[in-house]
C-alpha atoms as a PDB file:
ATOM      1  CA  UNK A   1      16.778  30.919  -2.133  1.00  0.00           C
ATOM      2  CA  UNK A   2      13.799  31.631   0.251  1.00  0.00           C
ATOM      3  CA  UNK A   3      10.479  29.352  -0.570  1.00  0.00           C
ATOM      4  CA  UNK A   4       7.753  31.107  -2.247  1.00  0.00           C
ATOM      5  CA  UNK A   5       4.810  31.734   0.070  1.00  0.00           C
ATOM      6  CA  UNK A   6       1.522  29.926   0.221  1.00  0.00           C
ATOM      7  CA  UNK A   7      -1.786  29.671   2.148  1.00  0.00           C
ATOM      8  CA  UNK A   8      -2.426  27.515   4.248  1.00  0.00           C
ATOM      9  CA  UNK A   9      -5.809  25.971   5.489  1.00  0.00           C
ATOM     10  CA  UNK A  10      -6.613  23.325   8.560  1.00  0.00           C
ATOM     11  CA  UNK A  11     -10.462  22.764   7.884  1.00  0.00           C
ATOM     12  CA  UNK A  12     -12.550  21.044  10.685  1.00  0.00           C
ATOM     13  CA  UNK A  13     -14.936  18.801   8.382  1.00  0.00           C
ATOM     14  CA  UNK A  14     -14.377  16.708   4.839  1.00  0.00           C
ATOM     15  CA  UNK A  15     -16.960  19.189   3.185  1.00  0.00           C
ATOM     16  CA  UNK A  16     -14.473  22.208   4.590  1.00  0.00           C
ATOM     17  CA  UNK A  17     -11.978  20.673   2.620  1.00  0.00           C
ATOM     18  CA  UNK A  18     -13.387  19.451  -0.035  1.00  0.00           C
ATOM     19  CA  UNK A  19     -14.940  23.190  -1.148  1.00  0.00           C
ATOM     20  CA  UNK A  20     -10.854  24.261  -0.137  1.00  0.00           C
ATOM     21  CA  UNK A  21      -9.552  21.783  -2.776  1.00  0.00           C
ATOM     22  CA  UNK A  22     -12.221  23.275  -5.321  1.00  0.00           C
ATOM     23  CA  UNK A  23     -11.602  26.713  -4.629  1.00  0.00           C
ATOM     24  CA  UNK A  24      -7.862  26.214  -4.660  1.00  0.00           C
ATOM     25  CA  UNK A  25      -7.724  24.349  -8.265  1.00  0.00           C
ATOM     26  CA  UNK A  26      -4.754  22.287  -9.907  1.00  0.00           C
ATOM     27  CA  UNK A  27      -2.284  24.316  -7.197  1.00  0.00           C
ATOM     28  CA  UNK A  28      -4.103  23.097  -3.903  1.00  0.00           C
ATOM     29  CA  UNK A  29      -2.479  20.528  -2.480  1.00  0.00           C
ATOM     30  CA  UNK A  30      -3.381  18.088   0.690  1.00  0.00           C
ATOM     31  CA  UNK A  31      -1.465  17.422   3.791  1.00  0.00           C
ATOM     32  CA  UNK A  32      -2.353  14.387   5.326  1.00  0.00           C
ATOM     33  CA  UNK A  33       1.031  13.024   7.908  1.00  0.00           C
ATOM     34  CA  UNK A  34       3.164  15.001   6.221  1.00  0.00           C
ATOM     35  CA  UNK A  35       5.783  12.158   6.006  1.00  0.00           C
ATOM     36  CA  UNK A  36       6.312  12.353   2.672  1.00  0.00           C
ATOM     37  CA  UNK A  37       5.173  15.588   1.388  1.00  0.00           C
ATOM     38  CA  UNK A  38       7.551  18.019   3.896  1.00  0.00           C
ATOM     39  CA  UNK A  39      10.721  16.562   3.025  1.00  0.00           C
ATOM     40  CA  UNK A  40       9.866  17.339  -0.548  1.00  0.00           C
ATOM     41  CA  UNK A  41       8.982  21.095   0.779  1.00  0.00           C
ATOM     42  CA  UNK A  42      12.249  20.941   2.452  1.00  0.00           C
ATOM     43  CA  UNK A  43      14.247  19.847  -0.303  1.00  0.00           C
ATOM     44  CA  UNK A  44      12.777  22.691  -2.654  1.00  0.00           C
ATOM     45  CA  UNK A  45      11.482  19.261  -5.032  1.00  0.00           C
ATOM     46  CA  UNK A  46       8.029  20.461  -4.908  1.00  0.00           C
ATOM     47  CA  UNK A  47       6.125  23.768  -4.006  1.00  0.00           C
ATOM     48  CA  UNK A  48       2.232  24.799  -3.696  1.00  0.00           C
ATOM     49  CA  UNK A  49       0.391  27.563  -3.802  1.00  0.00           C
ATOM     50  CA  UNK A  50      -1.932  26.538  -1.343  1.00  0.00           C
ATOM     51  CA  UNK A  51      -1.867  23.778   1.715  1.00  0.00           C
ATOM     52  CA  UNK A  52      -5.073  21.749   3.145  1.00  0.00           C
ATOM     53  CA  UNK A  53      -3.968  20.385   6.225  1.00  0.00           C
ATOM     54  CA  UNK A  54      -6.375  17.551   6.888  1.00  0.00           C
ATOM     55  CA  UNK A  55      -4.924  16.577  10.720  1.00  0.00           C
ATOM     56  CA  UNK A  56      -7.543  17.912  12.056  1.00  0.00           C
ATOM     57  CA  UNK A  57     -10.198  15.429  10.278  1.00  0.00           C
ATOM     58  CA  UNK A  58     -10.882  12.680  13.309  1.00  0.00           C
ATOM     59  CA  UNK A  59     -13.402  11.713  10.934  1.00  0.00           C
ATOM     60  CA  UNK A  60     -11.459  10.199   8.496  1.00  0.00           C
ATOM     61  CA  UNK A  61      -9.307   8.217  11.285  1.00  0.00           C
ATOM     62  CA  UNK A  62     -11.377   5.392  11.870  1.00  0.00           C
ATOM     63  CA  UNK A  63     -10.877   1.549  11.808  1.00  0.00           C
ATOM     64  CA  UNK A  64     -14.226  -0.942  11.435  1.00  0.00           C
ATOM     65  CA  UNK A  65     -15.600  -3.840   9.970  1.00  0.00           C
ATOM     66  CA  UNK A  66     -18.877  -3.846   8.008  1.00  0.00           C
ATOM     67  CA  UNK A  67     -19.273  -7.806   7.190  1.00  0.00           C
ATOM     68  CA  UNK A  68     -16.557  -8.962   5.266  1.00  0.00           C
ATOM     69  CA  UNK A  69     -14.804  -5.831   4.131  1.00  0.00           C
ATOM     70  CA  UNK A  70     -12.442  -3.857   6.618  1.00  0.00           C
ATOM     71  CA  UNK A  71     -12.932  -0.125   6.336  1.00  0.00           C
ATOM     72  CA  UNK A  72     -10.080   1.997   7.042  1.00  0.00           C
ATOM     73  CA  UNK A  73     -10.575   5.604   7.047  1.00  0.00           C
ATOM     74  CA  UNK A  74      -7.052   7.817   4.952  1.00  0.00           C
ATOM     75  CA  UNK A  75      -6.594   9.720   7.889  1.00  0.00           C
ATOM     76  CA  UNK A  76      -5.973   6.832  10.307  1.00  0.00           C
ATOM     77  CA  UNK A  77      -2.317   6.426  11.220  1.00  0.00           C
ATOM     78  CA  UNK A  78       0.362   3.692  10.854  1.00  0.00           C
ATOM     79  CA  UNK A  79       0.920   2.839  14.318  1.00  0.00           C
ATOM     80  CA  UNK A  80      -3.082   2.794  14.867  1.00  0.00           C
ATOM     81  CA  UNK A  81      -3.073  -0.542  11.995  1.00  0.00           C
ATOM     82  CA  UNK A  82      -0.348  -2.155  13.559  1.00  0.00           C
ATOM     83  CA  UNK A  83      -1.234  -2.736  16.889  1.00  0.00           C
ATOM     84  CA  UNK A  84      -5.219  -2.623  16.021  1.00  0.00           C
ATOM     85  CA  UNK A  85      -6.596  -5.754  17.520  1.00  0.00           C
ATOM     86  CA  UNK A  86      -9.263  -5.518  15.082  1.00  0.00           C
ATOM     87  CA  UNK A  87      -7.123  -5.668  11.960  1.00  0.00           C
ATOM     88  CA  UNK A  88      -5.368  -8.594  13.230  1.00  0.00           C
ATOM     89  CA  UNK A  89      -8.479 -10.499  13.756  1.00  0.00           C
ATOM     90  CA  UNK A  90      -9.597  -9.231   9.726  1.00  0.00           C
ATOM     91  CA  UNK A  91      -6.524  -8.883   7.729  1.00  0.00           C
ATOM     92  CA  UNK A  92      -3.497  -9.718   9.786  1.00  0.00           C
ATOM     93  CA  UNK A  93      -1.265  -8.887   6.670  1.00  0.00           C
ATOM     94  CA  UNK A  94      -1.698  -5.573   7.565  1.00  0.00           C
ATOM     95  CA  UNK A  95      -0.153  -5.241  10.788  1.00  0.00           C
ATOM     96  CA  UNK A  96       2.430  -6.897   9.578  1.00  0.00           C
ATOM     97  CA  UNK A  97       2.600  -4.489   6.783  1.00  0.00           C
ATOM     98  CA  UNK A  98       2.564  -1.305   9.317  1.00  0.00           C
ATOM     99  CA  UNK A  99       5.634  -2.606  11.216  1.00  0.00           C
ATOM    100  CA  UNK A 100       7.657  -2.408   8.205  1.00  0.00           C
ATOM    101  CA  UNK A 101       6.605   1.178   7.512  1.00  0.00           C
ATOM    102  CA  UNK A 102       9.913   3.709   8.166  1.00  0.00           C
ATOM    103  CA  UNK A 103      10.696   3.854  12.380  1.00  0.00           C
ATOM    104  CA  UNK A 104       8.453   4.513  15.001  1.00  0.00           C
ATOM    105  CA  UNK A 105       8.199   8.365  14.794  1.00  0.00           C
ATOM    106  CA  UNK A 106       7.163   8.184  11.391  1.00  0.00           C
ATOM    107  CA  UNK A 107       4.491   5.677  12.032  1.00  0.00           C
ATOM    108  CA  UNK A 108       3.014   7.645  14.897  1.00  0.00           C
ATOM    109  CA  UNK A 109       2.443  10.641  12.661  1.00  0.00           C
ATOM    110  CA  UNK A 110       1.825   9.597   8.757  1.00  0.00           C
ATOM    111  CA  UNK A 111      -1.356   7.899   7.549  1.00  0.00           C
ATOM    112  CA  UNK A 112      -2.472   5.323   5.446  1.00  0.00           C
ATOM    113  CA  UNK A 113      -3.752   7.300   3.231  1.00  0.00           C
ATOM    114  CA  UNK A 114      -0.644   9.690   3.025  1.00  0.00           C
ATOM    115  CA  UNK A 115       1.314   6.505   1.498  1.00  0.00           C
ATOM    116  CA  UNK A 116      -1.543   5.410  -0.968  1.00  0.00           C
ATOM    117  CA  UNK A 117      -1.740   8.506  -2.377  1.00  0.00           C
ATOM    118  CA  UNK A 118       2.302   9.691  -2.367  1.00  0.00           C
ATOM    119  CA  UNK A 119       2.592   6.261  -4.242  1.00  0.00           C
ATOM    120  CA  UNK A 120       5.763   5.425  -4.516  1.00  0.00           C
ATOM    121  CA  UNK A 121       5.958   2.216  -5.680  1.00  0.00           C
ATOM    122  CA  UNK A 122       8.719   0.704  -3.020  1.00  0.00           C
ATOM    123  CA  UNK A 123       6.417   1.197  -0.403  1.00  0.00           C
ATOM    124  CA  UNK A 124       4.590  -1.348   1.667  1.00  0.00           C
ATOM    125  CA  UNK A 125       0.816   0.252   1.701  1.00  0.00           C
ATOM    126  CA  UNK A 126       0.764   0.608  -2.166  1.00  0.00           C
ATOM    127  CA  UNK A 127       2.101  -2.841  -2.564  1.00  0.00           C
ATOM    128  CA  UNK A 128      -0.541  -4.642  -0.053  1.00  0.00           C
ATOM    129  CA  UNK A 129      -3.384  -2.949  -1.471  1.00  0.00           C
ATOM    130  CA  UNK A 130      -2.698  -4.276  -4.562  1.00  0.00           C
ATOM    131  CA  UNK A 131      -2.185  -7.759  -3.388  1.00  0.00           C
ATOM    132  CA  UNK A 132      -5.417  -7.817  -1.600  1.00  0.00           C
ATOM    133  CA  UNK A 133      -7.344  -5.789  -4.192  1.00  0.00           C
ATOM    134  CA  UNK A 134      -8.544  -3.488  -2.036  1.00  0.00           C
ATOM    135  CA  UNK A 135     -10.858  -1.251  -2.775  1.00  0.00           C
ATOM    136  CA  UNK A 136     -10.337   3.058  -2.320  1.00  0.00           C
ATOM    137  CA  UNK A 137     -13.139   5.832  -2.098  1.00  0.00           C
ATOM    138  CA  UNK A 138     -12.657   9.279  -3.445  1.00  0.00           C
ATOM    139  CA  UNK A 139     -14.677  12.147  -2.519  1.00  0.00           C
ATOM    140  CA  UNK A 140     -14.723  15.683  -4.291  1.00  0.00           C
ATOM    141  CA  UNK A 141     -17.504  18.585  -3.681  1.00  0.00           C
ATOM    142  CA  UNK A 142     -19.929  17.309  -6.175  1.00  0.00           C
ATOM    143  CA  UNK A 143     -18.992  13.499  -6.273  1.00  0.00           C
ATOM    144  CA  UNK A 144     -17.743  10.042  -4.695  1.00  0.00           C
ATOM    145  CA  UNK A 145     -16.900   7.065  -6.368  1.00  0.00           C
ATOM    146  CA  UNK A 146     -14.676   4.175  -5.942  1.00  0.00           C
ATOM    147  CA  UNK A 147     -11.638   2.712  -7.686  1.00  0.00           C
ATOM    148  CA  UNK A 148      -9.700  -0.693  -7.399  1.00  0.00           C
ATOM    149  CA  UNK A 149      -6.021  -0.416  -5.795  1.00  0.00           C
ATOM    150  CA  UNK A 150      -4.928  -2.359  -9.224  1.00  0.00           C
ATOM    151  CA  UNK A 151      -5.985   0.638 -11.165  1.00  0.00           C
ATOM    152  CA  UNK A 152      -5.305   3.442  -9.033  1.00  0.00           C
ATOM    153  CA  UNK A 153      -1.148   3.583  -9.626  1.00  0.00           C
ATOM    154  CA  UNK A 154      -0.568   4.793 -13.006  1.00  0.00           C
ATOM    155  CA  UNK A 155       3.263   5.762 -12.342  1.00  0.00           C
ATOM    156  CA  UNK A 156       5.498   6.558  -9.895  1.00  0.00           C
ATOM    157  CA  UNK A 157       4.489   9.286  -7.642  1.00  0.00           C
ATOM    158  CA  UNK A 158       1.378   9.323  -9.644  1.00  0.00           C
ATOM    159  CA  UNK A 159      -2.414   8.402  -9.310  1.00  0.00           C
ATOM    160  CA  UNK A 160      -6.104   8.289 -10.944  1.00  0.00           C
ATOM    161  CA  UNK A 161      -7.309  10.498  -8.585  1.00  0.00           C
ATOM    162  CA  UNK A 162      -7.928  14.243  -9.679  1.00  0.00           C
ATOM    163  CA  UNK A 163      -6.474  17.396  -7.958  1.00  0.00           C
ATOM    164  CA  UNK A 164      -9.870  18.162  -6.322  1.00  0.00           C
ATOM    165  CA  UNK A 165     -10.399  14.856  -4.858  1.00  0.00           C
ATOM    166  CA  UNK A 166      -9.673  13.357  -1.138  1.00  0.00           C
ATOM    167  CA  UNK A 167      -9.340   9.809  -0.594  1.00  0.00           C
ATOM    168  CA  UNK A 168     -11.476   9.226   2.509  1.00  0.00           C
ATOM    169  CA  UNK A 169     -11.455   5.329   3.142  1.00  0.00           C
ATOM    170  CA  UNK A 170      -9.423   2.667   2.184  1.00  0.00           C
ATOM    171  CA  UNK A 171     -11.472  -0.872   1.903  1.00  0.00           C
ATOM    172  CA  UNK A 172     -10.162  -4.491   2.310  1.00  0.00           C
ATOM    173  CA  UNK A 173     -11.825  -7.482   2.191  1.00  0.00           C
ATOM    174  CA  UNK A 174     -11.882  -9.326   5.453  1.00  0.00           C
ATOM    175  CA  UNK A 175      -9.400 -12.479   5.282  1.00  0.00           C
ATOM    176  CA  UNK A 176     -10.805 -15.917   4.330  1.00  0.00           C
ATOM    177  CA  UNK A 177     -11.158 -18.533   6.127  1.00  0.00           C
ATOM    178  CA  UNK A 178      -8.096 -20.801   5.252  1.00  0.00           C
ATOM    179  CA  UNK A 179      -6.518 -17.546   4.583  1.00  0.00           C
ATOM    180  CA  UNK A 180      -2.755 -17.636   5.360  1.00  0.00           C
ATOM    181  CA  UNK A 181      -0.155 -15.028   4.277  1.00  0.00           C
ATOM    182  CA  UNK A 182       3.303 -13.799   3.353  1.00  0.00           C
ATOM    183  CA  UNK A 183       5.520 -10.853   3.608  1.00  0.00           C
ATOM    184  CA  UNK A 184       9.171 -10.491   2.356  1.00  0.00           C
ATOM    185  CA  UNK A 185      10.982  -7.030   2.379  1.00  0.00           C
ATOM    186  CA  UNK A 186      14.986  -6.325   1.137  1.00  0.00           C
ATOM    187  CA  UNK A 187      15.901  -3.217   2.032  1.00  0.00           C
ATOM    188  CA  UNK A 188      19.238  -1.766   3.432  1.00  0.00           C
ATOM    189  CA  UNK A 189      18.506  -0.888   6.803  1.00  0.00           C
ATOM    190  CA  UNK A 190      15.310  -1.256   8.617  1.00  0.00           C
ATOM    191  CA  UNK A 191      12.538   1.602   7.756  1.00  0.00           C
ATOM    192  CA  UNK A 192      14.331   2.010   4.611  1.00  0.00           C
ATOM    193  CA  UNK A 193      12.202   1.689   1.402  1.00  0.00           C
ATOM    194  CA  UNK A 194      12.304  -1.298   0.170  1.00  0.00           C
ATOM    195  CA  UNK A 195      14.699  -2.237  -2.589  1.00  0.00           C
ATOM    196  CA  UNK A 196      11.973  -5.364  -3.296  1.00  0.00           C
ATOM    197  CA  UNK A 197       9.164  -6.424  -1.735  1.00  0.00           C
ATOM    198  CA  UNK A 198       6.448  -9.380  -1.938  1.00  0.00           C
ATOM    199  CA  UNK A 199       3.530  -9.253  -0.269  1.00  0.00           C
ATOM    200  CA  UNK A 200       1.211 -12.545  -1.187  1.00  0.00           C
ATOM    201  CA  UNK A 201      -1.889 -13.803   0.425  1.00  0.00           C
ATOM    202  CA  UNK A 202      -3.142 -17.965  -0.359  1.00  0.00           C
ATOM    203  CA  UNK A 203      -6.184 -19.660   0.987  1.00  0.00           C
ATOM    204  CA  UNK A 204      -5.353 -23.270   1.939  1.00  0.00           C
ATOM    205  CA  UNK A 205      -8.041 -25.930   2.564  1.00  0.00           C
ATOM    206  CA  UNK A 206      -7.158 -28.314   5.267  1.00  0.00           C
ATOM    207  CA  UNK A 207      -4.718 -30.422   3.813  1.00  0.00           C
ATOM    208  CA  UNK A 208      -2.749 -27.713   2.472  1.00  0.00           C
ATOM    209  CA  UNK A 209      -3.897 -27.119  -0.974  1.00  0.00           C
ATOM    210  CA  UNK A 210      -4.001 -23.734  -2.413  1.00  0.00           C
ATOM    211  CA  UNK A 211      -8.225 -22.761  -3.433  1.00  0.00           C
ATOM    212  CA  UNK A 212      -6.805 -18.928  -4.174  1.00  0.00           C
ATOM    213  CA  UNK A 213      -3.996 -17.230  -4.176  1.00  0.00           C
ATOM    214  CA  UNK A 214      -3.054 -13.519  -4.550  1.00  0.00           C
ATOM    215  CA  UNK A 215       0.618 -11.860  -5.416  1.00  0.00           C
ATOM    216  CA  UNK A 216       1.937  -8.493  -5.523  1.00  0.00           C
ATOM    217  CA  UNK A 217       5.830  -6.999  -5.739  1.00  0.00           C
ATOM    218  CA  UNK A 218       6.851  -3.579  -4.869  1.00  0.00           C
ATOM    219  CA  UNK A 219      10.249  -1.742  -5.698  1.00  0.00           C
ATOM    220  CA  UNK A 220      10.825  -3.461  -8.884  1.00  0.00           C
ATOM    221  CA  UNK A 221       8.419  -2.350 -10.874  1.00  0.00           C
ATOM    222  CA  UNK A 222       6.986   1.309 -12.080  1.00  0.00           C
ATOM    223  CA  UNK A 223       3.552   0.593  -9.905  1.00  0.00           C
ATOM    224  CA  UNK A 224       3.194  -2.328  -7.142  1.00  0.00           C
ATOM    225  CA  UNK A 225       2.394  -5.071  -9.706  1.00  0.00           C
ATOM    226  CA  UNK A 226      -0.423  -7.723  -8.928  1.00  0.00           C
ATOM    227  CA  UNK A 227       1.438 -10.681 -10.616  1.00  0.00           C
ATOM    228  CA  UNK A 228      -1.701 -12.446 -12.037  1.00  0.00           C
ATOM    229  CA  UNK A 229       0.294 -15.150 -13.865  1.00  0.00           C
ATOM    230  CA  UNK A 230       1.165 -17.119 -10.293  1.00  0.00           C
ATOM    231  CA  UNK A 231      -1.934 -17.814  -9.846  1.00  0.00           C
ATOM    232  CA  UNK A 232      -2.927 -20.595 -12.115  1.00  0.00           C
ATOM    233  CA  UNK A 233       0.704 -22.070 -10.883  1.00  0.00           C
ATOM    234  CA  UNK A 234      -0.349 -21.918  -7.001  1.00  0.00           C
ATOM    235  CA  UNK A 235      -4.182 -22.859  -7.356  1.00  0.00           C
ATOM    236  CA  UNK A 236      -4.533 -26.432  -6.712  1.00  0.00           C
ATOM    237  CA  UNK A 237      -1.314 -27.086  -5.478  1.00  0.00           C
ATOM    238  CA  UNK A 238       0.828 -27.773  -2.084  1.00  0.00           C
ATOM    239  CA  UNK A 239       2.726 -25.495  -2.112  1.00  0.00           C
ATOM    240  CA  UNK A 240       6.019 -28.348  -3.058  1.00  0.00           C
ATOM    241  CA  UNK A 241       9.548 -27.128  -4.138  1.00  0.00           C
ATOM    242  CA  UNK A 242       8.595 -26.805  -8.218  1.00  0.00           C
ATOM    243  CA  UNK A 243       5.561 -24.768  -7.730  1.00  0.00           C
ATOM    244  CA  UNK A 244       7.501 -22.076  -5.557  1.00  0.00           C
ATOM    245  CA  UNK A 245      10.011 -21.967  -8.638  1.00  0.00           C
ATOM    246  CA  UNK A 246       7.412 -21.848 -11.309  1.00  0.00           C
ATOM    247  CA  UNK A 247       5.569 -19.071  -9.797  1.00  0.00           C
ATOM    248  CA  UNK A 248       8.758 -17.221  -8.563  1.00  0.00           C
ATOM    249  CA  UNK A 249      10.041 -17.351 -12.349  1.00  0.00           C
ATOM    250  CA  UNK A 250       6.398 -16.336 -13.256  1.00  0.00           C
ATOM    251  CA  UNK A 251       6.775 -13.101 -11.047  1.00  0.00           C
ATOM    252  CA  UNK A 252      10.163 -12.337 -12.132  1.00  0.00           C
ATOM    253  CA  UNK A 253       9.500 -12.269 -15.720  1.00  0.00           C
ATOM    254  CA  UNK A 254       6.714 -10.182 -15.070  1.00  0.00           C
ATOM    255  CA  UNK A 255       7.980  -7.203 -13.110  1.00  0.00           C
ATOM    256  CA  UNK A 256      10.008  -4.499 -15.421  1.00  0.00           C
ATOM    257  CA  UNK A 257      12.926  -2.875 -12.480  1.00  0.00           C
ATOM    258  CA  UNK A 258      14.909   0.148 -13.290  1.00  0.00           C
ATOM    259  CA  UNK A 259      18.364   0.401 -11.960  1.00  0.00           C
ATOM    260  CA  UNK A 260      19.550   2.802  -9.064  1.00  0.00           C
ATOM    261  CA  UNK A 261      22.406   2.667  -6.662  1.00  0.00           C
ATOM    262  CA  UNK A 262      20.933   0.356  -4.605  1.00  0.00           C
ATOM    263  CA  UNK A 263      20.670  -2.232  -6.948  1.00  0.00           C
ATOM    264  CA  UNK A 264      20.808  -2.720 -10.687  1.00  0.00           C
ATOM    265  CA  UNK A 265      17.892  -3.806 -12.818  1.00  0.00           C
ATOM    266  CA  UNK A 266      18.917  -7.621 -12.915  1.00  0.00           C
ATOM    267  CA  UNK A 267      19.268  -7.401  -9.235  1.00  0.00           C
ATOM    268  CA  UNK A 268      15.755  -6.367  -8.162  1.00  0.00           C
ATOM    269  CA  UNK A 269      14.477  -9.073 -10.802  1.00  0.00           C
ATOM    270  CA  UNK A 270      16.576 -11.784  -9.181  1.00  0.00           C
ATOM    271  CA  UNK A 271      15.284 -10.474  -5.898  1.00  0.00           C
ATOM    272  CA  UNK A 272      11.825 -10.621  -6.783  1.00  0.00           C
ATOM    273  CA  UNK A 273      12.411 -14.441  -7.657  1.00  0.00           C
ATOM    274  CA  UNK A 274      14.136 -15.269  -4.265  1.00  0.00           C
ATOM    275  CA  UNK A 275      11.308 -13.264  -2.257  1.00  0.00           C
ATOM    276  CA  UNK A 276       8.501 -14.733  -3.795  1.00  0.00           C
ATOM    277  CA  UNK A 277       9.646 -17.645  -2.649  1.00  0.00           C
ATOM    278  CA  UNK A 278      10.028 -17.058   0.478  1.00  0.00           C
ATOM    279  CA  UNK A 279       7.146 -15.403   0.634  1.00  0.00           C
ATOM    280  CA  UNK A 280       5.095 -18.138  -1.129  1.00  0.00           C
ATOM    281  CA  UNK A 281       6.839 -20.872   1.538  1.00  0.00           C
ATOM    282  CA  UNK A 282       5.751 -18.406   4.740  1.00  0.00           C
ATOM    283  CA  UNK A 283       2.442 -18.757   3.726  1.00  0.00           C
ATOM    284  CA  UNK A 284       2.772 -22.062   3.717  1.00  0.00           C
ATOM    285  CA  UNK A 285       4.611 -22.596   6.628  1.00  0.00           C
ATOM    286  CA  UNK A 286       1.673 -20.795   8.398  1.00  0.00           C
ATOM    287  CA  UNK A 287      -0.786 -23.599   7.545  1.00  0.00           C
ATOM    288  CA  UNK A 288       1.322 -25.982   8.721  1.00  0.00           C
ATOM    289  CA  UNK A 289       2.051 -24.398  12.611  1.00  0.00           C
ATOM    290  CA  UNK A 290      -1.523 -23.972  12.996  1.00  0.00           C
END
């Protein structure tokens, strides 16, 4: 069965764009690196009536610091983060984020933004921006305004933001000092989602106790899930053999996996115990090869 038709626009400026999504109501629909949004094209699992292709927005590719937040703008690519000397000096959790993102090819072409907005909850952008709380801007013709990461994923594949709005700029706050990190990822072959993922970020003092700590798990959950109960369990501590089982037990009683044939329900929720650990001792292990 042939696809039904649909318009297609490539607009040369956010406000272009922004009046496109207006015009174009519920059935407009954004193309940012395509990554995810073609295959379901392809697959006849979604259609449009209308397209706004936003690759030609330079604009909204952008990476810069203003103090201590790290402003990323939706349109900026995978590959760009990765090898960004700039993040690494701000949030190195993020490169190390972007290497895990499908192969090469697809990190050359989709977008931060792309991911956040696609949200699917194995994958690695949704899951770091909740970890670090970061913060996202959404722009429509007659308004901006920003929401928290934590409250943008409702479900998955599904968002706060409305049908005529545009995430321009993704914001995360520039790493402490003290700030060490850790990233685990099971998945069946590399660039594969991930089955379960923990992405956790602790600021040590210098003998190795924990002042703050932030956790997040992807894949096992509905949404990436800030896991606010290991914090009370990590703060103030060294990071010693109990703690990493306290706060692993915390975060898998607190995730709620469905089943799939890559791994049953109790799986991902024994998973999400053995990666926080591991996880939780990288950061650690950090501190002490400074």
């Amino acid at each position: 069965m042939k696809p039904a038709p649909f318009k297609y626009a490539r607009p040369g400026s956010v406000d272009e764009a922004l009046a496109l999504l207006q015009a174009g109501g519920d059935e407009a629909k954004v193309l940012a690196g395509g990554q995810s949004f073609v295959p379901l094209l392809n697959l006849r699992m979604a259609s449009v009536e209308s397209i706004v292709d936003l690759n030609r927005l330079d604009d909204l590719a952008y990476i810069k610091r203003d103090n201590d937040t790290l402003c990323i703008g939706a349109m900026t690519r995978h590959r760009q983060i990765e090898v960004s000397a700039e993040v690494r000096a701000a949030q190195p959790l993020l490169c190390r984020a972007a290497a895990e993102v499908g192969h090469l090819a697809i990190r050359n072409r989709g977008t931060i933004g792309g991911s956040l907005v696609h949200a699917d909850p194995a994958a690695e952008w949704p899951l770091v921006a909740a970890a670090l709380d970061a913060q996202f801007v959404l722009r429509s013709q007659d308004n901006s305004r920003t929401i928290a990461a934590r409250e943008f994923f409702l479900a998955p594949l599904m968002t706060a933001i409305e049908p005529h709005e545009i995430l321009c700029e993704v914001r995360f706050p520039v790493a402490p000092t003290g700030a060490v990190w850790g990233f685990q990822e099971l998945c069946r072959r590399p660039g594969d989602f991930a089955i379960v993922a923990i992405a956790c970020q602790l600021t040590l003092d210098d003998s190795g106790t924990c002042s703050a700590a932030s956790l997040a798990v992807g894949g096992a959950h509905s949404t990436p899930l800030h896991v606010v109960e290991v914090e009370p369990i990590v703060v103030g501590s060294q990071g010693d053999a109990a703690v990493l089982t306290a706060a692993a037990e915390k975060a898998a009683a607190a995730v709620d996996p469905s089943g799939d044939v890559h791994g049953s329900a109790d799986y991902r929720r024994r998973m999400v115990k053995v990666l926080t650990q591991r996880a939780l001792k990288e950061a650690w292990a950090q501190k002490s090869a400074a």
